[in-house]
N, C-alpha and C. Protein backbone atom coordinates (compact mmCIF):
# COMPACT_ATOMS: atom_id res chain seq x y z
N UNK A 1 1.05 -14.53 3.93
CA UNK A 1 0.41 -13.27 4.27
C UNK A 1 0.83 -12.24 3.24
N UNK A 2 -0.18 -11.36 2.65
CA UNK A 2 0.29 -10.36 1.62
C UNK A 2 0.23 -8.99 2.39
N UNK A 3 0.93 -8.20 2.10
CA UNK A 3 0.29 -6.65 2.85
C UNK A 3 0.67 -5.62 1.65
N UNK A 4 -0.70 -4.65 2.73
CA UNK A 4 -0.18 -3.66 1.09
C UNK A 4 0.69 -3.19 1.52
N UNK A 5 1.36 -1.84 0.72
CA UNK A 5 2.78 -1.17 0.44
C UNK A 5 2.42 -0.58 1.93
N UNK A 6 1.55 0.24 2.44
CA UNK A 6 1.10 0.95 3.41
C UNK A 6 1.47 -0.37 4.40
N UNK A 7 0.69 -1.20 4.50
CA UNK A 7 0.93 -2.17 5.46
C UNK A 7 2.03 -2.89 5.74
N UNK A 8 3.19 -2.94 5.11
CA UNK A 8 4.54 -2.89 5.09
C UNK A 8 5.02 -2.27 5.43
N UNK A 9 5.08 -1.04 5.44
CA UNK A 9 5.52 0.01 5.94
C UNK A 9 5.33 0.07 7.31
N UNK A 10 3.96 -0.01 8.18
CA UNK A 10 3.49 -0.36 9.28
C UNK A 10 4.20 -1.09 10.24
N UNK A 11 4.35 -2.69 9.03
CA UNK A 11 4.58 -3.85 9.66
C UNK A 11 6.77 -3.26 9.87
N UNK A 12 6.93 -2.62 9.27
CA UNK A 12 8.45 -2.01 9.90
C UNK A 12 8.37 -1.17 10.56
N UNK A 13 7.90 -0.14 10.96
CA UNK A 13 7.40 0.65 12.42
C UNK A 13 7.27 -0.17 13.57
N UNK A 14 6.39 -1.14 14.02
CA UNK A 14 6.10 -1.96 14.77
C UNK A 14 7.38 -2.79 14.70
N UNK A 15 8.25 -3.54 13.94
CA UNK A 15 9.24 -4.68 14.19
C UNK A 15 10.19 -3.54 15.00
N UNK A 16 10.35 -2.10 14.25
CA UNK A 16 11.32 -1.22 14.84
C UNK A 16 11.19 -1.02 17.11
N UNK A 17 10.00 -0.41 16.66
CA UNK A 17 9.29 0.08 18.01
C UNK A 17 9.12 -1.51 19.13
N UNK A 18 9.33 -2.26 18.58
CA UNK A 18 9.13 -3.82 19.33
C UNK A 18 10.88 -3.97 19.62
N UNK A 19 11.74 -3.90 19.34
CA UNK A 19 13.14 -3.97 18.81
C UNK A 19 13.70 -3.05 20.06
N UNK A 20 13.25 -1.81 19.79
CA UNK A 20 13.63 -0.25 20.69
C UNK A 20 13.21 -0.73 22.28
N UNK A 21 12.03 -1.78 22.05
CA UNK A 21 11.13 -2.17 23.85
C UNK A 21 11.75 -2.78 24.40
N UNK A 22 12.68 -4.08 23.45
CA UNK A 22 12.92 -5.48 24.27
C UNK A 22 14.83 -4.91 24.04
N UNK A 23 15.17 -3.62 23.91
CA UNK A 23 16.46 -3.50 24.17
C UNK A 23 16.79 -3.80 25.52
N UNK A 24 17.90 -4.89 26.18
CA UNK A 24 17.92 -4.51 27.32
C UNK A 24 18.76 -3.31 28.48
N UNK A 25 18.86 -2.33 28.31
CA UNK A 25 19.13 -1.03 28.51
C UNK A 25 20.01 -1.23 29.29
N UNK A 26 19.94 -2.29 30.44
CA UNK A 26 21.21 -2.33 31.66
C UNK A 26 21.70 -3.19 31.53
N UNK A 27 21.98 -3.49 30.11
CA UNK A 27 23.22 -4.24 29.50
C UNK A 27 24.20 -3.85 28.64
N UNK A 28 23.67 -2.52 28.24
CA UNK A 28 24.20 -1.34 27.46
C UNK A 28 25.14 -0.66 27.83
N UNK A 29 26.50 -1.00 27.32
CA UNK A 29 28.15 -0.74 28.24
C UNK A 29 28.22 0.78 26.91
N UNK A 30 27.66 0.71 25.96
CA UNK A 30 27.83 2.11 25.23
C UNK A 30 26.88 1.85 23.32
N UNK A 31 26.58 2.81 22.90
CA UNK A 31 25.91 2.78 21.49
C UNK A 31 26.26 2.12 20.72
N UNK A 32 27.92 1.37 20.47
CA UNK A 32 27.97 0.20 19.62
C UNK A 32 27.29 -1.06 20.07
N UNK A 33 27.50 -1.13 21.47
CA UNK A 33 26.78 -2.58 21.77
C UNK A 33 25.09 -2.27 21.29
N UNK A 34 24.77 -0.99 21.87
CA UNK A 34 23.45 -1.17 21.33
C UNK A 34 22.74 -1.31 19.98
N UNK A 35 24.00 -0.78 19.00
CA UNK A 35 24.07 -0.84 17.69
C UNK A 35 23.65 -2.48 17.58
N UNK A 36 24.65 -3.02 18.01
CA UNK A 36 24.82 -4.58 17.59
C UNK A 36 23.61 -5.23 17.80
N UNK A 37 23.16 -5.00 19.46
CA UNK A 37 22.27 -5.20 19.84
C UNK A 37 20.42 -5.44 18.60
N UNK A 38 20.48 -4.18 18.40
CA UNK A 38 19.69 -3.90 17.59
C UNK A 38 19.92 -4.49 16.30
N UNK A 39 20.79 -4.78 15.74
CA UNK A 39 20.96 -5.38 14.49
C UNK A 39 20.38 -6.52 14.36
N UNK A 40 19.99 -7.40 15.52
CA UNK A 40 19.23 -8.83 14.84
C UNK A 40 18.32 -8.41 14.60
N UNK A 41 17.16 -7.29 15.03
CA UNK A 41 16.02 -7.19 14.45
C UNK A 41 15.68 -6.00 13.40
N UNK A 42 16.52 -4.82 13.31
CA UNK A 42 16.82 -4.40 12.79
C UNK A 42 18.20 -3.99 11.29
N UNK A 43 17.73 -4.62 10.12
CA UNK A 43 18.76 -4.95 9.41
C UNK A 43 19.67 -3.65 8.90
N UNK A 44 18.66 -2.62 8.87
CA UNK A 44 18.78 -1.45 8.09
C UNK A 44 19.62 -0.36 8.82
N UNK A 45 21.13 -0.36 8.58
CA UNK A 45 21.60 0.73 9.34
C UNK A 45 21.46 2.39 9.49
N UNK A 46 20.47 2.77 8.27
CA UNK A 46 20.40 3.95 8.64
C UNK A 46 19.01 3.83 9.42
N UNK A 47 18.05 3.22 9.34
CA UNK A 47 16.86 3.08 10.13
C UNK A 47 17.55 2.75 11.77
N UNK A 48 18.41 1.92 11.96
CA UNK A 48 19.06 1.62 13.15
C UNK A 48 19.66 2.78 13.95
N UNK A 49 20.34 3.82 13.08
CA UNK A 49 21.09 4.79 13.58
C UNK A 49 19.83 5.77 13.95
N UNK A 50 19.15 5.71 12.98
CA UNK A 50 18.04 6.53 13.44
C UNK A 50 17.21 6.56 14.72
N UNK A 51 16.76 5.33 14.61
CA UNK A 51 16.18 4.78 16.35
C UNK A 51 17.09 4.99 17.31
N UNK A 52 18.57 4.84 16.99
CA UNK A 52 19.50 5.00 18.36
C UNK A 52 19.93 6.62 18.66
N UNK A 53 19.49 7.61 17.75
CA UNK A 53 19.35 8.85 18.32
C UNK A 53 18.35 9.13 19.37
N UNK A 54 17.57 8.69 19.71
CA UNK A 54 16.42 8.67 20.79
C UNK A 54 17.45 7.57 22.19
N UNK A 55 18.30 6.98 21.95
CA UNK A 55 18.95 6.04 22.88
C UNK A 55 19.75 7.56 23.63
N UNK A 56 19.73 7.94 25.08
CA UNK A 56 20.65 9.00 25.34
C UNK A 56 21.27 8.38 26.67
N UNK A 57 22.30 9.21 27.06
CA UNK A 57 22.85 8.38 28.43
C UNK A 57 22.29 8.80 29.30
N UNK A 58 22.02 8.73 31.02
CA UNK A 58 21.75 8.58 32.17
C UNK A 58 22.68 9.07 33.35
N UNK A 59 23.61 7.80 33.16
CA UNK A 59 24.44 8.32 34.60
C UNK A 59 24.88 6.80 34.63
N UNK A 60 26.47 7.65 35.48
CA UNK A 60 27.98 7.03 35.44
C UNK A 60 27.64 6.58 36.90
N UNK A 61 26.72 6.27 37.53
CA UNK A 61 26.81 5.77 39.01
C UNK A 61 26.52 4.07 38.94
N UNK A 62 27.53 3.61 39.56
CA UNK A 62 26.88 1.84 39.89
C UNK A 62 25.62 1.85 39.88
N UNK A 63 24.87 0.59 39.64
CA UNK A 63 23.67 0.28 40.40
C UNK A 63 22.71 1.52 39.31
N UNK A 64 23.00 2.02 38.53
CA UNK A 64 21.49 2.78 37.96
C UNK A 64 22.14 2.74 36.88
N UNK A 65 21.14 2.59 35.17
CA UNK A 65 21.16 2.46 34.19
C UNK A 65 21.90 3.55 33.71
N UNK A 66 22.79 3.07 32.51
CA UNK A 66 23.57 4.15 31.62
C UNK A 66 23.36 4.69 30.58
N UNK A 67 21.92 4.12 30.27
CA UNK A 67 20.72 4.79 29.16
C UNK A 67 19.19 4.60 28.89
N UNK A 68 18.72 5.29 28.58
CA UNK A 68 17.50 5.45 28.65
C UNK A 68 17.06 5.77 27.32
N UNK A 69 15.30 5.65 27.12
CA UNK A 69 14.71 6.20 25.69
C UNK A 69 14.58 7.40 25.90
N UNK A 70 15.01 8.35 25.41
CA UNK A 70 14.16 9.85 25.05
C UNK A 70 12.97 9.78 24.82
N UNK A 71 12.32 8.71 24.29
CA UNK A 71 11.09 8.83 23.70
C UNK A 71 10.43 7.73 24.79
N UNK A 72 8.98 8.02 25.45
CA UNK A 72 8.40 7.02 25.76
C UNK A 72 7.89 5.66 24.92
N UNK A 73 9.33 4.73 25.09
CA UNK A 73 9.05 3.26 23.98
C UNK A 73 8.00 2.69 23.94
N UNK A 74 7.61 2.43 25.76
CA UNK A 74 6.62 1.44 25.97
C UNK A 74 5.71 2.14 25.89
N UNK A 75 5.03 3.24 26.02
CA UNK A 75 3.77 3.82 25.79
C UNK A 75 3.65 3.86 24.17
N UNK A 76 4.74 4.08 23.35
CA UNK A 76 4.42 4.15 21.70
C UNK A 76 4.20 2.70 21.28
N UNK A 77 4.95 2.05 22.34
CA UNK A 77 4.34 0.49 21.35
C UNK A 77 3.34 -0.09 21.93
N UNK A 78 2.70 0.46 23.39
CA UNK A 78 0.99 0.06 23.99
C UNK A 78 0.37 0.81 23.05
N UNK A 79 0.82 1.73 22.47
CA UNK A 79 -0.64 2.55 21.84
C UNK A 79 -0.76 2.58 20.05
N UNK A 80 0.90 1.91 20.21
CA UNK A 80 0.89 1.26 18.36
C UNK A 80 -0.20 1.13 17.43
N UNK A 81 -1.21 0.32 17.52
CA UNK A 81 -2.32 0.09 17.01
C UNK A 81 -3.29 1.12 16.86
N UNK A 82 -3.61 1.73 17.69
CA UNK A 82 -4.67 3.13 17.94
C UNK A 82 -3.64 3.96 16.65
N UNK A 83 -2.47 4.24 16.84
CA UNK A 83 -1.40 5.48 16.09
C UNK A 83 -1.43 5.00 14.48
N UNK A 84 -1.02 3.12 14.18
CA UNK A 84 -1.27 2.83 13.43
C UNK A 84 -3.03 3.33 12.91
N UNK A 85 -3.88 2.91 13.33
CA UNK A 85 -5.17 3.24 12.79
C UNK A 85 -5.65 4.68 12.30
N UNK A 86 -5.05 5.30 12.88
CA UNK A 86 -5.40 6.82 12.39
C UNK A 86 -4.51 7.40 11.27
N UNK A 87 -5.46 7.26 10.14
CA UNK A 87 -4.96 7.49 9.08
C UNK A 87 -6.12 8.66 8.06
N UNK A 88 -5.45 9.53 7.60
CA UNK A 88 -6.37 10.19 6.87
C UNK A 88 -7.28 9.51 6.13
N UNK A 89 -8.35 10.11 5.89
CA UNK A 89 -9.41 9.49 4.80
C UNK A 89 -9.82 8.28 4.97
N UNK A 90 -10.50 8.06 6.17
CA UNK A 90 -10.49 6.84 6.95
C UNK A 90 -12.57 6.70 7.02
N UNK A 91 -12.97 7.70 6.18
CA UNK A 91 -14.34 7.88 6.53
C UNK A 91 -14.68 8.67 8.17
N UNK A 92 -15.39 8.04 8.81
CA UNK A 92 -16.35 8.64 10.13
C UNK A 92 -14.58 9.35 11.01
N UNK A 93 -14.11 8.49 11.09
CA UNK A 93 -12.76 8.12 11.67
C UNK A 93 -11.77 9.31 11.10
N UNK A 94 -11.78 10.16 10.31
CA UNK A 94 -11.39 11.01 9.21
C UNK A 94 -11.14 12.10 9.88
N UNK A 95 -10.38 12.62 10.16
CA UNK A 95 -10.20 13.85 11.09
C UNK A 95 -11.05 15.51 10.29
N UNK A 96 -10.82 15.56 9.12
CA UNK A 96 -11.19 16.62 8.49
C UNK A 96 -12.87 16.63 8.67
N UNK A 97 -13.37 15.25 8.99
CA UNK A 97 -15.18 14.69 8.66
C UNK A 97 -15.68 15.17 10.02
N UNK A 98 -14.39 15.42 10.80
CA UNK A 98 -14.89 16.22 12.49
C UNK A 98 -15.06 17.30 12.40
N UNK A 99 -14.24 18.12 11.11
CA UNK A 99 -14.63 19.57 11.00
C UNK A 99 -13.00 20.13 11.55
N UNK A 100 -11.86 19.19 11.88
CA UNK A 100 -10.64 19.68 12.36
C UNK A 100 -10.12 20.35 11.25
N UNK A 101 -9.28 21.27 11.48
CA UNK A 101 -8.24 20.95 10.24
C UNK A 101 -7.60 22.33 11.09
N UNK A 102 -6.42 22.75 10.40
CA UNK A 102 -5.51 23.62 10.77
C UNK A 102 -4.99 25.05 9.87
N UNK A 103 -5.17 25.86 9.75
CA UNK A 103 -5.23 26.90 9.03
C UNK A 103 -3.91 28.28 8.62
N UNK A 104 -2.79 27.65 9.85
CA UNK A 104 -1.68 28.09 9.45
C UNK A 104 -0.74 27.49 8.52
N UNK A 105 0.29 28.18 8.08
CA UNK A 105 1.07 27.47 6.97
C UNK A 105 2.02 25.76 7.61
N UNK A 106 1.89 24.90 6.82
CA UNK A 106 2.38 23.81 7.08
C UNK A 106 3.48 23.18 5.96
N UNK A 107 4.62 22.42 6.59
CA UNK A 107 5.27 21.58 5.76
C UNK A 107 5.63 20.50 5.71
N UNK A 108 5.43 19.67 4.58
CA UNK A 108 5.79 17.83 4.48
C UNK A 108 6.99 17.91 3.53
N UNK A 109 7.55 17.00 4.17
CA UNK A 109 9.15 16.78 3.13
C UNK A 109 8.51 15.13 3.43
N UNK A 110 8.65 15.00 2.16
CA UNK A 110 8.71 12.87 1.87
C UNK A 110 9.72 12.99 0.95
N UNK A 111 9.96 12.13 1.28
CA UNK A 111 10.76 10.94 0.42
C UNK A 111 9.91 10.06 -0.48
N UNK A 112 10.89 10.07 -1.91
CA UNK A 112 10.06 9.92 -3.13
C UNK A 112 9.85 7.87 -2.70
N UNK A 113 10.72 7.61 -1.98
CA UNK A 113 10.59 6.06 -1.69
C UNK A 113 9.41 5.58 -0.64
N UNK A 114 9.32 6.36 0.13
CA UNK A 114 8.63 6.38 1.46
C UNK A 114 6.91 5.76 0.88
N UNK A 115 6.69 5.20 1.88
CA UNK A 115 4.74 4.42 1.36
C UNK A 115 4.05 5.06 2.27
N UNK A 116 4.25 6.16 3.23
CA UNK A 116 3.68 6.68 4.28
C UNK A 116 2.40 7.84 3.68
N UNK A 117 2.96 8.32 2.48
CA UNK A 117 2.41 9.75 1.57
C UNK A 117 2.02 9.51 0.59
N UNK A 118 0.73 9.06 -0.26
CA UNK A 118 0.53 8.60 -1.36
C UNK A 118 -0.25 10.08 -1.83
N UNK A 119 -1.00 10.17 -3.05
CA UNK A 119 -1.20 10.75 -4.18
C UNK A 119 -2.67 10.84 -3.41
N UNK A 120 -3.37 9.58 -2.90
CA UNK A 120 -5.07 9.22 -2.47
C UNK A 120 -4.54 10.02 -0.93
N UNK A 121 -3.57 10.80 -0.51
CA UNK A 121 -3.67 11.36 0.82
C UNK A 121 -3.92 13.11 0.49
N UNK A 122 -3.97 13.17 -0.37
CA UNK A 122 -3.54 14.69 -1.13
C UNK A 122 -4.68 15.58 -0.37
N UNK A 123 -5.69 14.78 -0.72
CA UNK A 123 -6.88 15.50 -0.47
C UNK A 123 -7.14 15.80 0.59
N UNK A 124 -7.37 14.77 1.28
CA UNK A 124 -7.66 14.61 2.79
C UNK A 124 -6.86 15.42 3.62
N UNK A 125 -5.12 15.74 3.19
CA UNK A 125 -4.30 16.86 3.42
C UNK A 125 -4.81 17.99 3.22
N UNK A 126 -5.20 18.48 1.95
CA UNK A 126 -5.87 19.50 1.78
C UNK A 126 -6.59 20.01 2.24
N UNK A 127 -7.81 19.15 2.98
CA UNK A 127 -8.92 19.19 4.04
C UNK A 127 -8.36 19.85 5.23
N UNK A 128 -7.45 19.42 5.48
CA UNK A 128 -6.93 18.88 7.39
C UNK A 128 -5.79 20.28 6.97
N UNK A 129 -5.40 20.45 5.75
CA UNK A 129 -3.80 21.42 6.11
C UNK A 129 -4.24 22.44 5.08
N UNK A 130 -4.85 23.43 4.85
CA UNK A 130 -5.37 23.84 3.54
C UNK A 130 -4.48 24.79 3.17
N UNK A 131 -3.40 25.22 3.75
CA UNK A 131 -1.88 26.21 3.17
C UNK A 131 -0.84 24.96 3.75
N UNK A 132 -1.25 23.83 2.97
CA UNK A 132 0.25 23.10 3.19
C UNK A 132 1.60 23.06 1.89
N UNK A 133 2.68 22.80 2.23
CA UNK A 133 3.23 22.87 1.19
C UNK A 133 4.04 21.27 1.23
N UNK A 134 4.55 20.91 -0.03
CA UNK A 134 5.18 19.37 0.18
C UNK A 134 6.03 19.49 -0.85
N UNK A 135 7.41 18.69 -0.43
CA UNK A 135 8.30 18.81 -1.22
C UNK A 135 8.98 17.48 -1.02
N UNK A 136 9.55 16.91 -2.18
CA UNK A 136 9.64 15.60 -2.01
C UNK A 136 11.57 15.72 -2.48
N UNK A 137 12.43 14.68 -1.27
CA UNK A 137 13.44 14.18 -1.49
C UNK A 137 13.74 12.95 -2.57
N UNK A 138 14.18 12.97 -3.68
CA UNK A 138 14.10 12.31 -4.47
C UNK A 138 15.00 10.93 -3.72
N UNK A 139 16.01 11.10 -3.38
CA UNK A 139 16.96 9.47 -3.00
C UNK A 139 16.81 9.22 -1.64
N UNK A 140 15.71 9.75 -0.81
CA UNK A 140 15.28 9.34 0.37
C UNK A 140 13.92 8.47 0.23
N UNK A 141 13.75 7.85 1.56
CA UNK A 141 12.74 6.80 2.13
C UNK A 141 11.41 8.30 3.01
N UNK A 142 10.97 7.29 3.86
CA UNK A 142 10.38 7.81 4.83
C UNK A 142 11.42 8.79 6.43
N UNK A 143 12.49 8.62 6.45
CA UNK A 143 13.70 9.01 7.01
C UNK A 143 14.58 9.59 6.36
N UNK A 144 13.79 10.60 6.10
CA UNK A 144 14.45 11.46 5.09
C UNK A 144 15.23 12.61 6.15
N UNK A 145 15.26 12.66 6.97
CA UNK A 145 15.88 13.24 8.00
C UNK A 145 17.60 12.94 8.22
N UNK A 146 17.44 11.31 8.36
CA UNK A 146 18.52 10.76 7.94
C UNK A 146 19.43 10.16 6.99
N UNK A 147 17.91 10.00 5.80
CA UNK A 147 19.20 9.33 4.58
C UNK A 147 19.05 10.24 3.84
N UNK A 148 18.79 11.89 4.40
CA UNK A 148 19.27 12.49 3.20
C UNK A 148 18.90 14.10 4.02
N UNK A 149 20.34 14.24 5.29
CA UNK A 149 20.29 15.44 5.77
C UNK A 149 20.09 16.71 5.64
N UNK A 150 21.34 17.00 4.66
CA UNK A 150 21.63 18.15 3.93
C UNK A 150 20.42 18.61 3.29
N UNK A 151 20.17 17.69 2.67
CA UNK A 151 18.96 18.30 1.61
C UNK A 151 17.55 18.65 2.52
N UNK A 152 17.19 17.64 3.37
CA UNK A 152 16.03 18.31 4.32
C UNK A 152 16.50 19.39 5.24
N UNK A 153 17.50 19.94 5.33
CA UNK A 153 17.35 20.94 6.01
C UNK A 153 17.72 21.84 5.18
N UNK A 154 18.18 21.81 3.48
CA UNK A 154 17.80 22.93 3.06
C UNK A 154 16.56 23.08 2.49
N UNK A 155 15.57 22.04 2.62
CA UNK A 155 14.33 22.85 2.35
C UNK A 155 13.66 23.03 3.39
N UNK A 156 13.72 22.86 4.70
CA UNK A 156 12.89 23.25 5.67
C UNK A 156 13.77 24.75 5.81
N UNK A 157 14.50 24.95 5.76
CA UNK A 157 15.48 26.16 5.86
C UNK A 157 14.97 27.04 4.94
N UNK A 158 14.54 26.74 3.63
CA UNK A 158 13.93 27.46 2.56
C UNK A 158 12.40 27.84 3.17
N UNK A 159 11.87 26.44 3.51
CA UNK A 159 10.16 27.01 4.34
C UNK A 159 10.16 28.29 4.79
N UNK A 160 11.15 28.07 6.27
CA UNK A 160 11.78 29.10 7.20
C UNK A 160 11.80 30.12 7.16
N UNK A 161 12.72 30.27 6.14
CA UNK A 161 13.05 31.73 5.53
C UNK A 161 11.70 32.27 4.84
N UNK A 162 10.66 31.81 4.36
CA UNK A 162 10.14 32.73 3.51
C UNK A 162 9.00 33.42 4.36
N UNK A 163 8.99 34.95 4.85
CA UNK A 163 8.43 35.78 5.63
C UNK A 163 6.84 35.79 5.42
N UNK A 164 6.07 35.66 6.32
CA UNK A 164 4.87 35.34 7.07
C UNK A 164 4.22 36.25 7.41
């Protein structure tokens, strides 16, 4: 099977979000086990640490779970496919071709590694975000949040600051 760079990218969203479903939660004595846990399907520890910030605790009572998703898992991975499919510049399917788009100021931080943001999305951004601004982390991925903190929050901090 070949996939493109985009479809790779995909195909690790989905192994992640499949990974996050079949955790079994009330087996979870604390975040290293779930660490571990997660490590057979997940190789990548900062992608791992990342998903386990959405892991939060519950409650210290017998008989009821000691963690839970922050994020609805099983509804993001029933609706995976639909989320996967919607992609800019998609033709009919094209959000901007509805006449949407958004007209206040906007910001994208990528990562210069990341396959999520290509060069062929520019436009279709342009369409859909027409005062957007983008600034790219050079030694980050698509988790640029996490493999490269400091620096995304000093440029969203820079966004921030500049008066409106």
């Amino acid at each position: 099977v070949s996939y493109s760079e985009e479809d790779a990218a995909w195909w690790q969203v989905d192994k992640v979000i499949h990974a996050m479903a079949r955790l079994p939660l009330e087996e979870v004595d604390n975040r290293d086990e779930a660490d571990a846990m997660l490590s057979v399907d997940i190789e990548d520890p900062i992608l791992r640490r990342f998903a386990l910030t959405n892991l939060i605790p519950t409650s210290n009572r017998p008989g009821y779970p000691k963690w839970r998703w922050r994020i609805n898992i099983q509804s993001i991975k029933n609706f995976l496919p639909s989320i996967r499919d919607f992609d800019i510049g998609q033709g009919s399917r094209d959000p901007a071709s509805l006449g949407v788009r958004f007209d206040g100021d906007v910001f994208f931080v990528s990562g210069r590694r990341s396959k999520y943001i290509s060069t062929r999305h520019l436009p279709a951004i342009a369409n859909l975000f027409p005062r957007y601004n983008m600034m790219t982390i050079k030694n980050a991925g698509h988790w640029v949040h996490s493999e490269d903190p400091v620096e995304t929050l000093r440029l969203v901090k820079m966004f921030l600051d500049v008066p409106r």
